[in-house]
Protein backbone atom coordinates (compact mmCIF):
# COMPACT_ATOMS: atom_id res chain seq x y z
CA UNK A 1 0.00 0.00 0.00
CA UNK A 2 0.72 3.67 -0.77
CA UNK A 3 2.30 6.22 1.91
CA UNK A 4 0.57 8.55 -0.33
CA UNK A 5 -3.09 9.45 0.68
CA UNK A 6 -6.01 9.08 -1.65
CA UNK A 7 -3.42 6.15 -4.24
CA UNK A 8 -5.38 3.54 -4.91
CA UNK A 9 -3.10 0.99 -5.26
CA UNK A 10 0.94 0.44 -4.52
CA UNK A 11 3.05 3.32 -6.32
CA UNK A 12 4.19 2.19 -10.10
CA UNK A 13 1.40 0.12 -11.06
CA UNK A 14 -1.17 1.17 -13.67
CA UNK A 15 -4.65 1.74 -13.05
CA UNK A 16 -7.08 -1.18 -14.29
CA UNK A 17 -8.11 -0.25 -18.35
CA UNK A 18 -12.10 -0.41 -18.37
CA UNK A 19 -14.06 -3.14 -19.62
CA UNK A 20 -14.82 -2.74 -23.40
CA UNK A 21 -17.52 -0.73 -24.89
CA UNK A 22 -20.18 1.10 -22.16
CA UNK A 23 -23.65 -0.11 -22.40
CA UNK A 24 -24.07 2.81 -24.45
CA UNK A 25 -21.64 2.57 -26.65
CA UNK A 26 -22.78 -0.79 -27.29
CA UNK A 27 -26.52 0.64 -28.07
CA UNK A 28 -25.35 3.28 -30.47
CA UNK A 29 -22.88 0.91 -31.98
CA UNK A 30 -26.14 -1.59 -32.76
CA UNK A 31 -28.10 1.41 -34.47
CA UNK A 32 -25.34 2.10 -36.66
CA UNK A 33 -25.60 -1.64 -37.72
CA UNK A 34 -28.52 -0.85 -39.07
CA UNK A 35 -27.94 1.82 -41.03
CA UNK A 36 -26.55 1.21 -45.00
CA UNK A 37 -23.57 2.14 -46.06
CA UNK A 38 -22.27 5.53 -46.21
CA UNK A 39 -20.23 4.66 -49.14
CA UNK A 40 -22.27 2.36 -51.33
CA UNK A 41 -25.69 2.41 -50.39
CA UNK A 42 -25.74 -1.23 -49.71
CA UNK A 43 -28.96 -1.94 -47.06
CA UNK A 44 -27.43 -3.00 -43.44
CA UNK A 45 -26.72 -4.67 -41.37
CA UNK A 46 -23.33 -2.91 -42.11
CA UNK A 47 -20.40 -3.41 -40.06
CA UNK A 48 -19.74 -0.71 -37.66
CA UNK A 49 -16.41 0.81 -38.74
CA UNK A 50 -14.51 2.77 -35.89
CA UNK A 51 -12.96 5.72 -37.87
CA UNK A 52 -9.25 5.81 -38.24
CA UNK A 53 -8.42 9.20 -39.75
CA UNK A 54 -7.00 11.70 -37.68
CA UNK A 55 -5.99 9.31 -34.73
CA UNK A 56 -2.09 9.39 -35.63
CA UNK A 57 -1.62 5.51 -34.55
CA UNK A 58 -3.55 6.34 -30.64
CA UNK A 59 -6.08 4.21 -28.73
CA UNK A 60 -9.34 3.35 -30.81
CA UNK A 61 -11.94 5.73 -31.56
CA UNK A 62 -14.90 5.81 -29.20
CA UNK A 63 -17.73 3.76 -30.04
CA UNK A 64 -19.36 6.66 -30.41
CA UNK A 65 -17.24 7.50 -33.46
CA UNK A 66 -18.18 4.41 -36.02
CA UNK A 67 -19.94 4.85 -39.36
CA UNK A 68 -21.87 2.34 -41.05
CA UNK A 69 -19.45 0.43 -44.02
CA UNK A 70 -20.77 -2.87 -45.57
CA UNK A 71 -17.75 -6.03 -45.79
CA UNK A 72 -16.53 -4.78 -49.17
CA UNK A 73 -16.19 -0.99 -48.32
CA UNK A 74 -15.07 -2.27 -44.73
CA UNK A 75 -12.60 -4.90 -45.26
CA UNK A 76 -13.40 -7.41 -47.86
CA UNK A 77 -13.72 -6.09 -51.16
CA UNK A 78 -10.51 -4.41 -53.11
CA UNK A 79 -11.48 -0.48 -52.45
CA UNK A 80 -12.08 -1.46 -48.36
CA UNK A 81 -10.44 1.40 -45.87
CA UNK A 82 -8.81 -1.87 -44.39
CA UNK A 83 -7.17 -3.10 -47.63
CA UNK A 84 -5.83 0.88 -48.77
CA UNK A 85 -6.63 3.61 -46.31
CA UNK A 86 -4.51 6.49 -48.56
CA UNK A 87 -6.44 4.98 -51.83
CA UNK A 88 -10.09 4.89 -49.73
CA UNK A 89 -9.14 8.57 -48.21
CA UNK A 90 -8.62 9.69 -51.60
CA UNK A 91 -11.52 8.32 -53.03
CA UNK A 92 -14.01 9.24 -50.18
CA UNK A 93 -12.67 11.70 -48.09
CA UNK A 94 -11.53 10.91 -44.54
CA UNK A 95 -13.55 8.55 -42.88
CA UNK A 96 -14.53 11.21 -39.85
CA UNK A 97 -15.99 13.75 -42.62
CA UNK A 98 -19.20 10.79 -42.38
CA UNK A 99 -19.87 11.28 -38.59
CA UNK A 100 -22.15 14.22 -39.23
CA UNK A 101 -24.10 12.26 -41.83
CA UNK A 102 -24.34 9.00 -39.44
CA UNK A 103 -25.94 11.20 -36.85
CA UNK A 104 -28.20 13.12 -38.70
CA UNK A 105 -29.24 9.87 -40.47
CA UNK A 106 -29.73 7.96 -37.36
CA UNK A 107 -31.94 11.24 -35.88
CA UNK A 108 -33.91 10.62 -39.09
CA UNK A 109 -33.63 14.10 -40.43
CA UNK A 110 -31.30 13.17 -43.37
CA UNK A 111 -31.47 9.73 -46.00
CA UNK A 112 -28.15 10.05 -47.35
CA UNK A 113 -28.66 8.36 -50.32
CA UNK A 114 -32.04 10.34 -51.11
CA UNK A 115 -31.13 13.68 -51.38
C-alpha cells in the first residue's frame, strides 16, 4: 500500500483499463448496424467501422465514433479502408468527414442516399 493518501493501489502500477464498450456505446454501436452504407448504399446490417483518420496511430476511436461500411467498403472487397486507407481517403474523403451524416441519419432528419 501507498504512503501517499487518496493512491489507490501500490506506487508504479497502472490503473485497471475499463471493460470494453459502455452499455451505451454498445446501443449506439447496434443502431449504426442498421444503417446502410455511407459509401455504397448497400442496405445494413453494415459493419460498424470505428474511424481511423485523424488518430495518428492512438487508442481506438470511441464507439461513439463508427460509421456504417458494408464487408466490401469495410474490409473485404478491393477499395475497403482496411485493404488501402490512402487509396479509400482519396476516393471518399476521410472517414470522420461521415460522422455528421451517421448522426443526422440515425436522428432521421437526413437519408443520405435520397437527397
Amino acid at each position: 500500500m501507498s504512503i501517499v493518501p487518496n493512491m489507490r493501489g501500490p506506487l508504479g502500477l497502472k490503473a485497471e483499463k475499463p471493460a470494453n464498450g459502455t452499455a451505451a456505446g454498445i446501443r449506439h454501436m447496434n443502431r449504426v448496424k442498421q444503417l446502410p452504407c455511407v459509401i455504397c448504399g448497400k442496405p445494413g446490417p453494415s459493419d460498424a467501422h470505428h474511424v481511423i483518420c485523424g488518430r495518428y496511430s492512438q487508442a481506438k476511436a470511441s464507439d461513439f465514433q463508427t460509421i456504417p461500411l458494408c464487408k466490401e467498403c469495410h474490409q473485404w472487397g478491393p477499395l475497403a479502408i482496411h485493404n488501402g486507407k490512402a487509396s479509400w481517403i482519396e476516393r471518399n474523403g476521410p472517414d470522420t468527414d461521415y460522422l455528421p451524416i451517421v448522426a443526422d441519419m440515425l436522428a432521421g432528419e437526413f437519408n443520405y442516399w435520397r437527397k
